[in-house]
N, C-alpha and C. Protein backbone atom coordinates (compact mmCIF):
# COMPACT_ATOMS: atom_id res chain seq x y z
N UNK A 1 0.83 -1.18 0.00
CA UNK A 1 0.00 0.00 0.00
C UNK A 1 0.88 1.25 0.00
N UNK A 2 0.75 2.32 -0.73
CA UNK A 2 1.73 3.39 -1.58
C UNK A 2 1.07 4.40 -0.61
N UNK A 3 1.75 5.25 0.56
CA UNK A 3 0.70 5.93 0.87
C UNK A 3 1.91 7.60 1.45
N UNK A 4 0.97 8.47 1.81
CA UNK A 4 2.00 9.89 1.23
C UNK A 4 2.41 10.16 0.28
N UNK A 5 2.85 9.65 -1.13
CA UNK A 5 2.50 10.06 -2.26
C UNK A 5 2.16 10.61 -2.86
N UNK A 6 2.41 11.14 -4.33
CA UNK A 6 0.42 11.75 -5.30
C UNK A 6 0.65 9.85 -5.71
N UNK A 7 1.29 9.14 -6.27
CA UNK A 7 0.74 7.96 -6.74
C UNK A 7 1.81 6.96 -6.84
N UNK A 8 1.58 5.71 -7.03
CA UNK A 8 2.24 4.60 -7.48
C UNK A 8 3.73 4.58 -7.83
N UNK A 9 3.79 5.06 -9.22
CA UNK A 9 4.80 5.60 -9.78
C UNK A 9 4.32 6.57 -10.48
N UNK A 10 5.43 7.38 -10.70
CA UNK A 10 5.49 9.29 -10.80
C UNK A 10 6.64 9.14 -12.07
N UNK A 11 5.83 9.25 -13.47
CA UNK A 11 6.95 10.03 -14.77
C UNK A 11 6.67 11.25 -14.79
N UNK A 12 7.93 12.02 -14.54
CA UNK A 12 7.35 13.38 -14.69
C UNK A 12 8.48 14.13 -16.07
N UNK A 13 8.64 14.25 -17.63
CA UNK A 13 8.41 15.28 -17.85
C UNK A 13 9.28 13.67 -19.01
N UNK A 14 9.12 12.57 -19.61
CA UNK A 14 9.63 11.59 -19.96
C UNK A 14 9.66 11.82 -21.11
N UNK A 15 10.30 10.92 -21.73
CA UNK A 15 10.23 11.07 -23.56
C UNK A 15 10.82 10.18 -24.03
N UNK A 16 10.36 9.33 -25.22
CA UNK A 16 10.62 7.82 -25.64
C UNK A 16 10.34 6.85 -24.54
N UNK A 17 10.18 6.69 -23.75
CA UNK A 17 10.30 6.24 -22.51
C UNK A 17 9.31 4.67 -22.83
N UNK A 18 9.35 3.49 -22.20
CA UNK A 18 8.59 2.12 -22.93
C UNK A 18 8.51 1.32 -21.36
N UNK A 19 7.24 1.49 -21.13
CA UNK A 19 7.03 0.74 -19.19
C UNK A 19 5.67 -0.02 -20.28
N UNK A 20 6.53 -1.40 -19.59
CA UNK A 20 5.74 -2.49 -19.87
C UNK A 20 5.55 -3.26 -19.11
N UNK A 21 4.41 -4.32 -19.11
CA UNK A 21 4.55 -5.54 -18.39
C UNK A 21 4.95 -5.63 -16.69
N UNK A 22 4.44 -4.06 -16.18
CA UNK A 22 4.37 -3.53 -14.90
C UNK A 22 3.43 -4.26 -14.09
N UNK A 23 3.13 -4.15 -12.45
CA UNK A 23 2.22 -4.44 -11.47
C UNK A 23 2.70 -2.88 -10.62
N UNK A 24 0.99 -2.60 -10.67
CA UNK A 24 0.95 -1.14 -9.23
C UNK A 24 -0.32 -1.38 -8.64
N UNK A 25 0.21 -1.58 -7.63
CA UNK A 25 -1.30 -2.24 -7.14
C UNK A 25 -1.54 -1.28 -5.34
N UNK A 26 -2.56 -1.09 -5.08
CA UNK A 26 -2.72 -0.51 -3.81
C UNK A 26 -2.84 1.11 -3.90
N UNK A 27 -2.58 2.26 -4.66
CA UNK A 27 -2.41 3.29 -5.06
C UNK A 27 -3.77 3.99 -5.03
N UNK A 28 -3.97 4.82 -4.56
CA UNK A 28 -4.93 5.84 -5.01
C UNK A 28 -4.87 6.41 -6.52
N UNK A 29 -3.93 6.66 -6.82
CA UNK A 29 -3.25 6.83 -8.05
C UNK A 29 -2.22 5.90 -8.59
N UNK A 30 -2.31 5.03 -9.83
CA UNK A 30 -1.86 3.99 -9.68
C UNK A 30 -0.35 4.58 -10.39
N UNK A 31 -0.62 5.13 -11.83
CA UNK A 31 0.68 5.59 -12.50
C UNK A 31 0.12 7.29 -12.98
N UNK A 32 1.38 7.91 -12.43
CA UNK A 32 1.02 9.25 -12.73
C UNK A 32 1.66 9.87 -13.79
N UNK A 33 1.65 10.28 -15.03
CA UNK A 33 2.20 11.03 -16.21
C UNK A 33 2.50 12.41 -16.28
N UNK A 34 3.31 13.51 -16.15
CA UNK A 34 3.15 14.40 -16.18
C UNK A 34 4.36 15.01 -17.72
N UNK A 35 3.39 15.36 -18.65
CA UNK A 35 4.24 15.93 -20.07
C UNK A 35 4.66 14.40 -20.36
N UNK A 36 4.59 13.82 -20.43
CA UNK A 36 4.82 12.94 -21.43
C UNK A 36 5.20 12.74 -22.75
N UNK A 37 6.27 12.54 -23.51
CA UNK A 37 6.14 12.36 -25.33
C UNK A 37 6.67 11.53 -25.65
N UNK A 38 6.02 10.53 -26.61
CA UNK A 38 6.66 9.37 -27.10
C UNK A 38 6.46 8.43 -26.45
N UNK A 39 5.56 8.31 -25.49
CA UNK A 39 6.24 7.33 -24.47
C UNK A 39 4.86 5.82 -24.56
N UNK A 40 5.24 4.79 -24.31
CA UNK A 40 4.44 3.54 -24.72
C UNK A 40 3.73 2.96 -23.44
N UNK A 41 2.71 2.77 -22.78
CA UNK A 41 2.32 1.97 -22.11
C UNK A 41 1.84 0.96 -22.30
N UNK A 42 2.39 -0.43 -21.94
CA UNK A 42 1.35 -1.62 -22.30
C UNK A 42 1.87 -3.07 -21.32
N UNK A 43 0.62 -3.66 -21.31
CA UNK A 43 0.55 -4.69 -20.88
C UNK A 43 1.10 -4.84 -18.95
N UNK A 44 0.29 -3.96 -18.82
CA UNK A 44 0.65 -3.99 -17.10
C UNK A 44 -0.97 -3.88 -16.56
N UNK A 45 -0.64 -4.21 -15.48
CA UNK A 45 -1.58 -4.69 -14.61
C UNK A 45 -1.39 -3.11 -13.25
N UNK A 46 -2.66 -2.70 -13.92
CA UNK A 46 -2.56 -1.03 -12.86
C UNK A 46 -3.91 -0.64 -11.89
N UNK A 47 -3.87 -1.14 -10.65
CA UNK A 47 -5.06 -1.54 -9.93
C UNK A 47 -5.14 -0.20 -9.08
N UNK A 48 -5.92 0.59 -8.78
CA UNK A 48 -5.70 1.74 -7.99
C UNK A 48 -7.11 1.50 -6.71
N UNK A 49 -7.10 1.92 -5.69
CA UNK A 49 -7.14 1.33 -4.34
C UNK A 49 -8.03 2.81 -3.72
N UNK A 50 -9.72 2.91 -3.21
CA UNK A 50 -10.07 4.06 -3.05
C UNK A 50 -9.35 4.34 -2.12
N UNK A 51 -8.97 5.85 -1.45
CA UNK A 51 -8.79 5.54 0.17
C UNK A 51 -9.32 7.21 0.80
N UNK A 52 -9.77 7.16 1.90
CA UNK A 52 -10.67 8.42 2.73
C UNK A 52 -11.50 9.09 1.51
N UNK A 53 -12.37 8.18 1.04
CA UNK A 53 -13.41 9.02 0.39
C UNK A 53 -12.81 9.84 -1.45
N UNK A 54 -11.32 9.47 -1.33
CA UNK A 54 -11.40 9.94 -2.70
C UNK A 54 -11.31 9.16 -4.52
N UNK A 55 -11.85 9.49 -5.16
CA UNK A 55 -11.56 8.55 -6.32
C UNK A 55 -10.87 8.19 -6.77
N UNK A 56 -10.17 6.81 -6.80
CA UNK A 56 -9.00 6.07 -7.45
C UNK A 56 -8.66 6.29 -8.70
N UNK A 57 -8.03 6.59 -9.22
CA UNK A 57 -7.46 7.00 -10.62
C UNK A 57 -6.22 5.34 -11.24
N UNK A 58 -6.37 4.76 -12.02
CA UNK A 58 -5.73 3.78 -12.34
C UNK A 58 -3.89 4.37 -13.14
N UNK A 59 -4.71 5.06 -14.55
CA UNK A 59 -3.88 6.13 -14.79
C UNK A 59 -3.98 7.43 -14.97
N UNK A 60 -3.32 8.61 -14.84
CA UNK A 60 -3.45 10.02 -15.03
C UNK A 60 -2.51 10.85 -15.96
N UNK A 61 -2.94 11.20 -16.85
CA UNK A 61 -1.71 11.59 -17.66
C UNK A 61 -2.14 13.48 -17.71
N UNK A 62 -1.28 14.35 -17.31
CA UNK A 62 -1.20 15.54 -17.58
C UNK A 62 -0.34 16.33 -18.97
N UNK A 63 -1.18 16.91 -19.48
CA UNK A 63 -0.40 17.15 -20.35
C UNK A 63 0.52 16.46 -21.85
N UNK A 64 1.49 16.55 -22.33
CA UNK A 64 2.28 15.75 -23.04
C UNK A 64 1.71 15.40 -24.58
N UNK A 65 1.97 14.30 -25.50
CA UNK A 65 1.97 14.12 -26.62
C UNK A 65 2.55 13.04 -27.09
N UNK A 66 1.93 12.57 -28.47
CA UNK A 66 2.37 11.04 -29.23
C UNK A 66 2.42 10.09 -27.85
N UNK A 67 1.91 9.78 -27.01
CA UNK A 67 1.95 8.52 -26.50
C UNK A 67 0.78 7.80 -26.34
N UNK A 68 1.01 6.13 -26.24
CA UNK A 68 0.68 5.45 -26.63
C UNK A 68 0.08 4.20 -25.31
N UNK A 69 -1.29 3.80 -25.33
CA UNK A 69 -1.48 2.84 -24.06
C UNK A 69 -2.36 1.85 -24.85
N UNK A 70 -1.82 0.45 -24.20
CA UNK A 70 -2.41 -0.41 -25.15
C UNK A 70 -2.17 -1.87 -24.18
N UNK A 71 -3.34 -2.50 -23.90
CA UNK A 71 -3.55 -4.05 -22.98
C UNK A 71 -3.07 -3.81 -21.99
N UNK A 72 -3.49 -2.84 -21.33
CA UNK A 72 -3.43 -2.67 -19.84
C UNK A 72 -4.51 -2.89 -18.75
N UNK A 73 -4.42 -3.62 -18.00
CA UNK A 73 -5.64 -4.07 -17.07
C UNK A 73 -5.54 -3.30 -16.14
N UNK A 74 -6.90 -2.50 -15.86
CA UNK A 74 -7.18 -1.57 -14.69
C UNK A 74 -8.53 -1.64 -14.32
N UNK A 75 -8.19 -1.02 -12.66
CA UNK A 75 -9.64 -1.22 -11.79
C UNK A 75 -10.45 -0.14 -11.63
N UNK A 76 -9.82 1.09 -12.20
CA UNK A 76 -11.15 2.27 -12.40
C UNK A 76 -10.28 3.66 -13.45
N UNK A 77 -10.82 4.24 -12.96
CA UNK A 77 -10.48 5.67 -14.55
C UNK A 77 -9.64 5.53 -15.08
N UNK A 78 -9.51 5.92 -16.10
CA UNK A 78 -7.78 5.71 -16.77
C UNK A 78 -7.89 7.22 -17.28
């Protein structure tokens, strides 16, 4: 359980970047994106976890460009 955080794991400003075949499990926020370009998500398993009343986010991407998410299993918003 991931807790004090904003989330799971934190890319913040990445480029080309290729996360595959990941597990984040327990997170309020499971994987967090911030500017992103180029970058590939696939085939991970991204479970995000409510906790004190707020909404679980699986993934969150702010911002960024050209990237790519594809056969990823998640338990609420992407």
């Amino acid at each position: 359980r991931v807790q004090k955080v904003e989330a799971g794991l934190i890319l913040d400003q990445c480029e080309s970047f290729n996360l595959a075949g990941c597990t984040i499990l327990d997170c309020e926020i499971g994987l967090l994106m911030n500017e992103p370009k180029n970058c590939n998500v696939t085939g991970s398993l991204i479970r995000a976890t409510p906790t004190e009343g707020k909404k679980p986010i699986s993934i969150k991407v702010t911002g960024g460009q050209g990237n790519q998410f594809a056969n990823n299993l998640t338990s609420h918003e992407v």
